[in-house]
Protein backbone atom coordinates (compact mmCIF):
# COMPACT_ATOMS: atom_id res chain seq x y z
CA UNK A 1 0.00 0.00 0.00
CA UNK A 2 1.25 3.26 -1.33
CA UNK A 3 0.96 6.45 1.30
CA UNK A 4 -1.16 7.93 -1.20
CA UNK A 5 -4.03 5.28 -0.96
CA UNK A 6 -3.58 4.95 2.79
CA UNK A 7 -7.01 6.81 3.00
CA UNK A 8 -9.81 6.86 1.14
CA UNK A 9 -9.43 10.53 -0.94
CA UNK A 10 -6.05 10.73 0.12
CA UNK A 11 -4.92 9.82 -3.88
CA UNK A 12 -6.82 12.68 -4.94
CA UNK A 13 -5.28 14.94 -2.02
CA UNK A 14 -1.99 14.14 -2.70
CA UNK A 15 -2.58 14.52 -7.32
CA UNK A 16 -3.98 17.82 -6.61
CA UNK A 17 -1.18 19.23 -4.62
CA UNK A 18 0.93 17.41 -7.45
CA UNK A 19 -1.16 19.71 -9.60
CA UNK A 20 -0.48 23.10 -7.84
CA UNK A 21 3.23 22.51 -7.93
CA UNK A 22 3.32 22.00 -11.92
CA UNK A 23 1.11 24.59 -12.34
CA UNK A 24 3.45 26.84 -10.21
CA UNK A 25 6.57 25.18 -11.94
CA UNK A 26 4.90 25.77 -15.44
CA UNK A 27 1.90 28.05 -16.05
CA UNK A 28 1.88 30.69 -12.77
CA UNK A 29 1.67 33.64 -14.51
CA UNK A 30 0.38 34.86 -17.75
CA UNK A 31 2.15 37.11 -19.89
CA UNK A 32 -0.31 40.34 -19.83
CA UNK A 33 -1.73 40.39 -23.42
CA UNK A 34 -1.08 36.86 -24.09
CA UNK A 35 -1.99 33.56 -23.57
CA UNK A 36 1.65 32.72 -22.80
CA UNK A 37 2.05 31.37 -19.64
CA UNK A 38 5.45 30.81 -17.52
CA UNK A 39 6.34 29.82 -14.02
CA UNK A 40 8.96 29.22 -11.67
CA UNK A 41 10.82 27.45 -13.44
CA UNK A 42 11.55 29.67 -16.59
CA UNK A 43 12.46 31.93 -14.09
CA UNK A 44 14.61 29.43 -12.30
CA UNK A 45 16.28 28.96 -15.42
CA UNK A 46 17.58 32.35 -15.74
CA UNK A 47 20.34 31.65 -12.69
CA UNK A 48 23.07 29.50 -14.82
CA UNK A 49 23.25 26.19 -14.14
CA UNK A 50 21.74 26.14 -10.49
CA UNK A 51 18.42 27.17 -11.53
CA UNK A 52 17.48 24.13 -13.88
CA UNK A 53 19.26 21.77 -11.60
CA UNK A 54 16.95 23.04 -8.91
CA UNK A 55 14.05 23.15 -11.13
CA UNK A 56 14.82 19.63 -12.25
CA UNK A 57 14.87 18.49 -8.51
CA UNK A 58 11.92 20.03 -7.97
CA UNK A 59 10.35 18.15 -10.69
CA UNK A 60 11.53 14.87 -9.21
CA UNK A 61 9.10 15.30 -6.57
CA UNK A 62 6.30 14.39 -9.45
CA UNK A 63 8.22 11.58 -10.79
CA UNK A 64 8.95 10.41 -7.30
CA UNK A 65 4.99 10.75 -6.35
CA UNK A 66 3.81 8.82 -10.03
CA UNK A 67 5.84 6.16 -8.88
CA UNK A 68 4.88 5.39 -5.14
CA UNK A 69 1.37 6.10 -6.59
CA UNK A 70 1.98 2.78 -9.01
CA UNK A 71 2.21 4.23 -12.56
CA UNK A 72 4.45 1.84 -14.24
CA UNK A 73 7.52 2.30 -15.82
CA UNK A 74 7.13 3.32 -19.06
CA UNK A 75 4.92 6.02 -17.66
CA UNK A 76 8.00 7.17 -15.22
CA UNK A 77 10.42 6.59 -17.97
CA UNK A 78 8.48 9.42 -20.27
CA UNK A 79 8.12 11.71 -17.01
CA UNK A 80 12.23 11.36 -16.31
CA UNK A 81 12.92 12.12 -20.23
CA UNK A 82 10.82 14.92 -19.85
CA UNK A 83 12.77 16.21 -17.11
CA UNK A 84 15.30 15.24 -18.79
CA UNK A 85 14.96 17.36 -21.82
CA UNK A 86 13.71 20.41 -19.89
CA UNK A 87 17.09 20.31 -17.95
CA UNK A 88 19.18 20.05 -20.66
CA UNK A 89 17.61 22.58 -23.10
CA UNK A 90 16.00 24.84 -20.60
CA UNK A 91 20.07 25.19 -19.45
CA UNK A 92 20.85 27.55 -22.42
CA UNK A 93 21.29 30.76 -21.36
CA UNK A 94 18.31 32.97 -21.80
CA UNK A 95 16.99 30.63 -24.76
CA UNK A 96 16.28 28.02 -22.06
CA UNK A 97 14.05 29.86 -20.05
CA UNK A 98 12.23 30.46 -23.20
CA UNK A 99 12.24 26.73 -24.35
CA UNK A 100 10.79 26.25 -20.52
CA UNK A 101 7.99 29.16 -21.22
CA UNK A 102 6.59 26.56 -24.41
CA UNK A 103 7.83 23.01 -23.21
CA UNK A 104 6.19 22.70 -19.53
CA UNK A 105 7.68 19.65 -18.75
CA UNK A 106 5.36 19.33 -15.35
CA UNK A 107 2.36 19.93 -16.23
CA UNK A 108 3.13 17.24 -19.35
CA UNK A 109 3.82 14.90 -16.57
CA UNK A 110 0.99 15.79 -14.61
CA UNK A 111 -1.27 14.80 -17.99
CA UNK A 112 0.51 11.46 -18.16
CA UNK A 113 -0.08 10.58 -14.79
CA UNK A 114 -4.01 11.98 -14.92
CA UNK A 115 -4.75 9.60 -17.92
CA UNK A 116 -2.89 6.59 -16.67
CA UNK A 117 -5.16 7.02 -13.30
CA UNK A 118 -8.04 7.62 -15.26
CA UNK A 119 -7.60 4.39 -17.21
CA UNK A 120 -6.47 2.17 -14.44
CA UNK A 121 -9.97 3.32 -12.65
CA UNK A 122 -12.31 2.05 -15.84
């Protein structure tokens, strides 16, 4: 038994403060005049090299919750390439934090996760 199904609602609980973190990692803040949205870690990525390494641990935390909640490995295997690739392009100077404005690596693995618990529950 996972901590996350521990309780009855506690799943839910737990994917919706998995929720607020990509959101806050990802889509924060809208660009007034736009539907361009950016978060933490765009911003994150503007401090060389320690920003998307934090960012990146950060984003563990999601990884690390999809698997104690029981997604299976090729579902953690997308989330860590996803990571992955946010890391390593997002740590371009200035282009990065762009390439993190469009890419969103969270809240991608916060969709993955969402529709693997939505068809394990059918």
């Amino acid at each position: 038994m996972t901590a996350a199904s521990a309780r009855p609602g506690a799943r839910a609980t737990a994917f919706e403060d998995i929720e607020a973190l990509a959101r806050n990692l990802d889509s924060r803040w809208r660009i007034p005049g736009t539907s361009i949205r950016f978060g933490l870690d765009a911003i994150a990525g503007l401090i060389p090299g320690a920003g998307d390494l934090a960012a990146a641990l950060v984003a563990g935390h999601i990884i690390i919750y999809g698997w104690r909640a029981g997604a299976p490995g090729h579902v953690i295997a997308r989330m860590i390439a996803n990571v992955a690739i946010d890391t390593v392009f997002g740590s371009v100077p200035v282009l990065g934090s762009v390439f993190d404005v469009y890419y969103k690596a969270n809240n991608r693995n916060v969709r993955l996760l969402r529709r693997h618990f939505e068809r394990a529950s059918r």
